[in-house]
Protein backbone atom coordinates (compact mmCIF):
# COMPACT_ATOMS: atom_id res chain seq x y z
CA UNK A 1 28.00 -38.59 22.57
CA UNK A 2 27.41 -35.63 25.09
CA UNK A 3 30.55 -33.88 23.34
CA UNK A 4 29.45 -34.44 19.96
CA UNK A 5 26.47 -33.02 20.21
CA UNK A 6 27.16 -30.21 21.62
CA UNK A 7 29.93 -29.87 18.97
CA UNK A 8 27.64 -30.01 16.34
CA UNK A 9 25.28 -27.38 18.19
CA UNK A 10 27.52 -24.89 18.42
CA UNK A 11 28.50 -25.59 14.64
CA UNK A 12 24.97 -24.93 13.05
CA UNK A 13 24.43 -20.90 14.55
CA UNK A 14 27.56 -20.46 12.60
CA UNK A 15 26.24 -22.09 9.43
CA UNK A 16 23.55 -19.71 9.63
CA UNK A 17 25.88 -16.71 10.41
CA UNK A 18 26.16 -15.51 6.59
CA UNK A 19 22.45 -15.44 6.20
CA UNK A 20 22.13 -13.86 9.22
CA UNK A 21 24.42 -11.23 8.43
CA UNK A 22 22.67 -10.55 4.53
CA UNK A 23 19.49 -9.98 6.99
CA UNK A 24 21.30 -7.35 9.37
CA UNK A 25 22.62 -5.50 6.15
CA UNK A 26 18.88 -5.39 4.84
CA UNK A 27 17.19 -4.35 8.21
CA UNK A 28 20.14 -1.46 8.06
CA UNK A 29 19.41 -0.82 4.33
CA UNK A 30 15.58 -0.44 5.07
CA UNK A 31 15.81 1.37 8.08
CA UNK A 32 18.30 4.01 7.43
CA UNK A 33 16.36 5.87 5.33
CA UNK A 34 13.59 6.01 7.25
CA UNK A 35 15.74 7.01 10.48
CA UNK A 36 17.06 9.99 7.72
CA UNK A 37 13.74 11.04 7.52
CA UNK A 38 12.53 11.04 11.16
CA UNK A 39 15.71 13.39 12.16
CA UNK A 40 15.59 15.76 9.84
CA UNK A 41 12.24 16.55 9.94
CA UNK A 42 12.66 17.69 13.60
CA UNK A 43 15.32 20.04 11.96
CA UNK A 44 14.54 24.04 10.73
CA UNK A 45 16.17 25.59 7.60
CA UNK A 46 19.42 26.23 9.40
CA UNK A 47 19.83 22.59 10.97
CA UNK A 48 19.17 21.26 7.67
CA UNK A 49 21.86 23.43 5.78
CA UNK A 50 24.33 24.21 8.28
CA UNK A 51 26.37 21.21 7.36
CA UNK A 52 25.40 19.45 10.48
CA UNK A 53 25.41 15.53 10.73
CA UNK A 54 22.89 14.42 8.62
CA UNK A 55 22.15 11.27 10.72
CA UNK A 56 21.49 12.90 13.70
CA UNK A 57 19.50 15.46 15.49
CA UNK A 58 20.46 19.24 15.74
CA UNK A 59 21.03 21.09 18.55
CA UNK A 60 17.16 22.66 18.11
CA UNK A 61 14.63 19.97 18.28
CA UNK A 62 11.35 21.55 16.94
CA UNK A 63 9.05 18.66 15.77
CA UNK A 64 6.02 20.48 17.13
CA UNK A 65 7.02 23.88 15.28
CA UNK A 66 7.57 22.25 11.92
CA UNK A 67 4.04 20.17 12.58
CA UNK A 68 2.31 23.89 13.50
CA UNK A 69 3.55 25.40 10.35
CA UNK A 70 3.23 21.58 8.29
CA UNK A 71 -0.73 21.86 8.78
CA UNK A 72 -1.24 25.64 8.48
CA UNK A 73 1.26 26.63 5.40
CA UNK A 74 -0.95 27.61 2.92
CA UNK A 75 -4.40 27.21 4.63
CA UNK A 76 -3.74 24.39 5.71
CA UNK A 77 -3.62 22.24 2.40
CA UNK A 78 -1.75 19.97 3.65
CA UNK A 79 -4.51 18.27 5.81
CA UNK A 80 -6.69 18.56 3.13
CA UNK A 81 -4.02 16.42 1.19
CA UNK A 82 -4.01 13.67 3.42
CA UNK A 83 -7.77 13.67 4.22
CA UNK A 84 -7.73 13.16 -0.22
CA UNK A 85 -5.82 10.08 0.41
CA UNK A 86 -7.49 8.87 2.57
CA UNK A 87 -10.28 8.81 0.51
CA UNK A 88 -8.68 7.39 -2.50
CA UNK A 89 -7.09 4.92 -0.55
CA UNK A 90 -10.10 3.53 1.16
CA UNK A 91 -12.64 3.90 -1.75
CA UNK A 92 -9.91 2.30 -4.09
CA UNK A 93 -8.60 -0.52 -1.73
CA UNK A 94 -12.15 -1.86 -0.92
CA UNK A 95 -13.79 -1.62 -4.03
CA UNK A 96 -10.57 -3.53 -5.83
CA UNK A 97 -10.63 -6.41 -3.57
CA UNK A 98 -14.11 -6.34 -3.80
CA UNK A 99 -13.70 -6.77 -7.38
CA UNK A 100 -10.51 -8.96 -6.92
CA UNK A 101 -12.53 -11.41 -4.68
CA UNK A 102 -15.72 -11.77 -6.44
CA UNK A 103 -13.34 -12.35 -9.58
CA UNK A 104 -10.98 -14.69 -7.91
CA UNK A 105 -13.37 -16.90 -6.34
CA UNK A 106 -15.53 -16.93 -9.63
CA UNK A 107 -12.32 -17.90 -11.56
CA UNK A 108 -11.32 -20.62 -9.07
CA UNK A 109 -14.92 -22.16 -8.21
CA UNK A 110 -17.09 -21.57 -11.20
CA UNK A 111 -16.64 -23.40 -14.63
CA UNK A 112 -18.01 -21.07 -17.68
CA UNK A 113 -17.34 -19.98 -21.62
CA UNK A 114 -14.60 -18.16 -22.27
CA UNK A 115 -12.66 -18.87 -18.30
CA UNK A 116 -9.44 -20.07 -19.81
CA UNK A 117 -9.74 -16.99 -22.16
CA UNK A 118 -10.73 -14.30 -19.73
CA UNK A 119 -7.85 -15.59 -16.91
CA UNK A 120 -5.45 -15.76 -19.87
CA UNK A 121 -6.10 -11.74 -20.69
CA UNK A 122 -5.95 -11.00 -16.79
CA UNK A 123 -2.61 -12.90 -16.83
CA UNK A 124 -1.40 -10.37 -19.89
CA UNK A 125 -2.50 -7.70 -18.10
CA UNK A 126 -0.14 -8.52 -15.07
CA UNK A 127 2.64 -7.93 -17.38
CA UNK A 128 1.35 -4.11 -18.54
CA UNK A 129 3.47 -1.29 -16.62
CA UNK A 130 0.20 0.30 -14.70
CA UNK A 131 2.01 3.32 -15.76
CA UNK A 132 1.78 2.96 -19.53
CA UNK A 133 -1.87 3.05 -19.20
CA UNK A 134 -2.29 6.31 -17.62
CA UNK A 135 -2.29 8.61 -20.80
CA UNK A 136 -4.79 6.20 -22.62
CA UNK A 137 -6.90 6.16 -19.22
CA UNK A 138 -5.97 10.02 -18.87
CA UNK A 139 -7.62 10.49 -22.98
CA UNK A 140 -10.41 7.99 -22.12
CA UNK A 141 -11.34 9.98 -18.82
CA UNK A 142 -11.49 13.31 -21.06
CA UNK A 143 -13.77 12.33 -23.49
CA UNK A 144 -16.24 11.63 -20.76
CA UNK A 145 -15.43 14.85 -18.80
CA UNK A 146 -14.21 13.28 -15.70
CA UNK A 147 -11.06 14.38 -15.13
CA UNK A 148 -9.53 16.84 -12.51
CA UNK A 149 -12.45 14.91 -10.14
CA UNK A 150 -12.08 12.13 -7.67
CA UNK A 151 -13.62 10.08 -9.88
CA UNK A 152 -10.46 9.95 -11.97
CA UNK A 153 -8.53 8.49 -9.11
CA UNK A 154 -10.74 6.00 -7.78
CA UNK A 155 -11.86 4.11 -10.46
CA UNK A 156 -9.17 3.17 -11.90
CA UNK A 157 -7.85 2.75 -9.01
CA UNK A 158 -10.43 -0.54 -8.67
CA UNK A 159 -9.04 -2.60 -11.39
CA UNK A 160 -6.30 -4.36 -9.63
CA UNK A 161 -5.26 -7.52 -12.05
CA UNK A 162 -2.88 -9.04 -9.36
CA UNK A 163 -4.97 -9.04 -6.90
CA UNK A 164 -7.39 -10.99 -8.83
CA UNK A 165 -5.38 -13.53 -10.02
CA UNK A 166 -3.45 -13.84 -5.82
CA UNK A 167 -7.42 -14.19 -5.01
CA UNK A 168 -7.97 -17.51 -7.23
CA UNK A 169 -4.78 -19.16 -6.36
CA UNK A 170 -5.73 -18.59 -2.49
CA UNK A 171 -9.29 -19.66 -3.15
CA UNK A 172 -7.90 -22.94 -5.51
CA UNK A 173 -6.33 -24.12 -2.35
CA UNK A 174 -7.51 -23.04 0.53
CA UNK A 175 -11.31 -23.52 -0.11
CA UNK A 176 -12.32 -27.40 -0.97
CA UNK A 177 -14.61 -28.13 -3.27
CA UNK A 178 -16.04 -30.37 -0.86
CA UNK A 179 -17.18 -27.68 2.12
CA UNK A 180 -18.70 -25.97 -1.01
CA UNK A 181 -20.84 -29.13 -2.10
CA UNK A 182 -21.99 -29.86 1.46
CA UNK A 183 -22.91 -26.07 1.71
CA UNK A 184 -25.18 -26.21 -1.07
CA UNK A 185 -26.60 -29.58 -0.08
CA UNK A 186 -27.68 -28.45 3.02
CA UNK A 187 -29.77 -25.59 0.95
CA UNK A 188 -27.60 -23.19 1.09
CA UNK A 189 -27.40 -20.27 -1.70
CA UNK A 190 -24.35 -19.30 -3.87
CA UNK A 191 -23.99 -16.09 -2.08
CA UNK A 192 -24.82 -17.92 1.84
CA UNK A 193 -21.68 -20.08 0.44
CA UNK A 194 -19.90 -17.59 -0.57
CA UNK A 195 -20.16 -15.33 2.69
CA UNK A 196 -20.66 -17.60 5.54
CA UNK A 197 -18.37 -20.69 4.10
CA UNK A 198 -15.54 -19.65 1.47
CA UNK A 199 -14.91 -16.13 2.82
CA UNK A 200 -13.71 -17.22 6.29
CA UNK A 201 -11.10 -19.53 4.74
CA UNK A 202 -10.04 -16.88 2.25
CA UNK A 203 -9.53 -13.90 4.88
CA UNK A 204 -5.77 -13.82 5.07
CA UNK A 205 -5.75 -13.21 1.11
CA UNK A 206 -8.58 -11.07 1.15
CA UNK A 207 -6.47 -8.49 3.77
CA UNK A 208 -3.21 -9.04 1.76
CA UNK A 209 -5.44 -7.60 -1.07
CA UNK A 210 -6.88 -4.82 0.81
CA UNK A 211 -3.15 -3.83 2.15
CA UNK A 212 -1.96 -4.24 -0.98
CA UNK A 213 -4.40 -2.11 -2.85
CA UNK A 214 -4.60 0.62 -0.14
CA UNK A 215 -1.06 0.96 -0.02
CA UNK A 216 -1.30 1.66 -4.10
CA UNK A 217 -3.57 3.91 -3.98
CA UNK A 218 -2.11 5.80 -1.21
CA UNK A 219 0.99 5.86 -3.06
CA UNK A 220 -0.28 6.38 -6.58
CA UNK A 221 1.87 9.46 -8.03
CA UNK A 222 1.55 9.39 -11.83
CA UNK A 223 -2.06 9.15 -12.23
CA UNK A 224 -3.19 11.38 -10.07
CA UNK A 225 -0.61 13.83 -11.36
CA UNK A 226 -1.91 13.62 -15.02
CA UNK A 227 -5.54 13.34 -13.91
CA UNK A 228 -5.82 16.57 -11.48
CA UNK A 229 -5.17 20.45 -12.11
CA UNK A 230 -6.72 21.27 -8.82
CA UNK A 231 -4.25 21.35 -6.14
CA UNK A 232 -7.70 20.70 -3.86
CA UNK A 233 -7.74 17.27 -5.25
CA UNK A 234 -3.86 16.34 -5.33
CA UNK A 235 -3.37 13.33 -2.56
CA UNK A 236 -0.30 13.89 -0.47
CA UNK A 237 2.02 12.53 -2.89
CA UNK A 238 1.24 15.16 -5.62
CA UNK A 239 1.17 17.87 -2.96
CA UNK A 240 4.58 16.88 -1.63
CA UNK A 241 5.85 17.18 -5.22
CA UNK A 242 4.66 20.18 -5.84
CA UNK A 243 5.66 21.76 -2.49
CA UNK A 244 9.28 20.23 -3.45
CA UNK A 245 9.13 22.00 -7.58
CA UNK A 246 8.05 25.27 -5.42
CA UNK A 247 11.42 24.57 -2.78
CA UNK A 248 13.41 24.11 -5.71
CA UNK A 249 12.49 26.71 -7.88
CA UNK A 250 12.83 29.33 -4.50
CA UNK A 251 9.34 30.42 -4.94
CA UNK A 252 8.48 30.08 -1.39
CA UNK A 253 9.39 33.38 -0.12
CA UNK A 254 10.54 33.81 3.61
CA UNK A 255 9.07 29.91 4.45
CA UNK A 256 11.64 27.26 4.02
CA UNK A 257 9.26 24.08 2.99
CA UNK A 258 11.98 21.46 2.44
CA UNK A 259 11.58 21.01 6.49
CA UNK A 260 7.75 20.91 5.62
CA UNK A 261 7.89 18.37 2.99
CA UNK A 262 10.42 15.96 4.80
CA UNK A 263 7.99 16.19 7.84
CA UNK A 264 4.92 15.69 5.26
CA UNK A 265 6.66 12.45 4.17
CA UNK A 266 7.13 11.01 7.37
CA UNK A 267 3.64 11.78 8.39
CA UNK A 268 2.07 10.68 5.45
CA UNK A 269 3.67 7.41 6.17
CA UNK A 270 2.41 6.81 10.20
CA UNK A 271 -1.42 5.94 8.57
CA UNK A 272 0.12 3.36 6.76
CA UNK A 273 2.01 1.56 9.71
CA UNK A 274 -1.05 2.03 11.56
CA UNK A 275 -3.27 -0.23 8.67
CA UNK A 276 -0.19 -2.32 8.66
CA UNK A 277 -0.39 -3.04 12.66
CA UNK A 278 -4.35 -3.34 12.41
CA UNK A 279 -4.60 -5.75 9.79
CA UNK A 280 -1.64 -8.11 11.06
CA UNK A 281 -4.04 -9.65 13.84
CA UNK A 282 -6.34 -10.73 10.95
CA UNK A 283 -3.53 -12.62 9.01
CA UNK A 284 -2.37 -14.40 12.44
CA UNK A 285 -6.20 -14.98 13.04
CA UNK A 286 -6.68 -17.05 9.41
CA UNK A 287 -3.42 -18.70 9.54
CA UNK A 288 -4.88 -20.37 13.16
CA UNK A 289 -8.09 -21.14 10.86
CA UNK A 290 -6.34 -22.41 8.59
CA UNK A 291 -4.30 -24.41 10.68
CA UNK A 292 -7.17 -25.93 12.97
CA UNK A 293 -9.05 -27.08 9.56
C-alpha cells in the first residue's frame, strides 16, 4: 500500500508538468518585456545604439542621469504629465465606480419600469469599441466648448458600462436579500443599508472596479489625444507619444529622448504597481468576510 501510494504521488506533479510549463512560458512572455524596459532605460544614446545586448545592461549605468534630464527636458513637462494622470486617473476611477456601484446595486436590489430595458442597453453597450465613440464624444464635447480641458478627459472617463454590470452580478450574490430585509426592519434607511450593510460585502468588487477604472484612465491614449491641443493637459501617455513623433522625426536637437521616453514608460508604470500592492490587502480582507459569513 506504502509503495503504491507513493507511486501514485510522484505520478500526479508530472500530470501537472505541461500546465506548469504553459505557466513558466507566460511568466517569461510577461516579464520580458518589462525586464527590456528596465535595462535600457539605464542606457544613454550610445548604449542604446551601439549594437550592444539588448537584454542586458551597458557598461555605463546612468539611471539617475537619464531621471535628472527625464524631469527637467523641456521644463520639466514631464512631471507635469504624470501629475495630469494622476488626476484623470483618480477623478475618473472614483467617480466611475461610484457610478458603477450605485448602478449595480440599484440593478441587482431594486425592482422598477424599464430594469430589464435599461440593463439590456448597458449590456449593448459592453459590446461598443470605447474607441468608436471618441469622435462622436470628441463632436459632442465641441459643441459645448469643452474640449482641450480636463473636463474632456474625466467625464467620460466616468461612464464605465462593465463595471456596472461586474457590480450587479457581485451584489446578486454576494449580498442576500435577507440581511437587506432585516436591515430595514430594524429601521434602518435605504442609504444606512446601503453603506453600513451591502457595501462591506461588496468591497472586493467595488476595488476590482476602482483598479480597473484607474488603470483605464491612466492608460487612456485615444481620447485624450483627440480631446487636447495643449501639451499642458496631455497625460503621460500622449506626452510619451509625442516625445517619440519628435525622436522619430530628429527634431530633438543635441538631446537624445528615446532614453527619456523608455525611462518615462517605466516610471509611469511604478504608480500603478504601487495601487496594485495597496489595494491587494483589501481583496484578501473581503474574501475573509466573505468567507466567515
Amino acid at each position: 500500500m506504502t509503495g503504491s501510494s507513493g507511486a501514485g504521488a510522484r505520478r500526479r506533479p508530472q500530470r501537472h508538468l505541461p500546465l506548469q510549463i504553459f505557466l513558466g512560458f507566460l511568466v517569461v512572455y510577461f516579464l520580458v518585456p518589462f525586464w527590456w524596459v528596465a535595462v535600457n532605460s539605464s542606457k544613454d544614446a550610445p548604449g542604446l545604439f551601439g549594437g550592444g545586448n539588448t537584454l542586458w545592461f551597458a557598461d555605463r549605468v546612468d539611471y539617475f542621469g537619464n531621471l535628472q534630464r527625464l524631469f527637467t527636458y523641456d521644463g520639466g513637462i514631464y512631471g507635469r504629465w504624470i501629475l495630469n494622470s494622476t488626476l484623470y486617473a483618480f477623478a475618473g476611477g472614483i467617480g466611475a465606480t461610484i457610478l458603477a456601484v450605485m448602478a449595480g446595486y440599484g440593478f441587482a436590489k431594486y425592482r422598477f419600469a424599464g430594469r430589464r430595458f435599461s440593463f439590456s442597453i448597458l449590456l449593448g453597450a459592453l459590446m461598443v469599441p470605447a474607441t468608436a465613440l471618441v469622435i462622436p464624444t470628441f463632436m459632442m464635447f465641441s459643441g459645448l466648448g469643452l474640449t482641450n480641458t480636463i473636463w474632456a478627459v474625466i467625464l467620460p472617463s466616468l461612464l464605465n458600462p462593465f463595471g456596472v454590470y461586474l457590480m450587479h452580478v457581485y451584489a446578486r450574490d454576494a449580498v442576500p436579500d435577507e440581511i437587506l430585509d432585516a436591515a430595514r426592519v430594524d429601521g434602518a434607511g435605504e442609504v444606512r443599508t446601503f453603506l453600513q450593510v451591502a457595501f462591506p460585502l461588496m468591497r472586493p468588487a467595488v476595488v476590482t472596479v476602482l483598479l480597473l477604472s484607474a488603470v483605464a484612465s491612466w492608460n487612456n491614449y485615444f481620447l485624450p489625444l483627440a480631446m487636447l491641443s495643449d501639451n499642458r493637459l496631455f497625460p503621460v501617455t500622449v506626452g510619451l507619444g509625442l516625445w517619440q513623433g519628435i525622436a522619430s522625426a530628429n527634431n530633438a536637437g543635441s538631446t537624445s529622448l528615446w532614453s527619456l521616453i523608455i525611462l518615462g514608460a517605466l516610471v509611469s508604470v511604478v504608480p500603478l504597481i504601487i495601487a496594485f500592492f495597496t489595494l491587494q490587502r483589501h481583496w484578501r480582507g473581503g474574501l475573509s468576510v466573505g468567507g466567515l459569513r
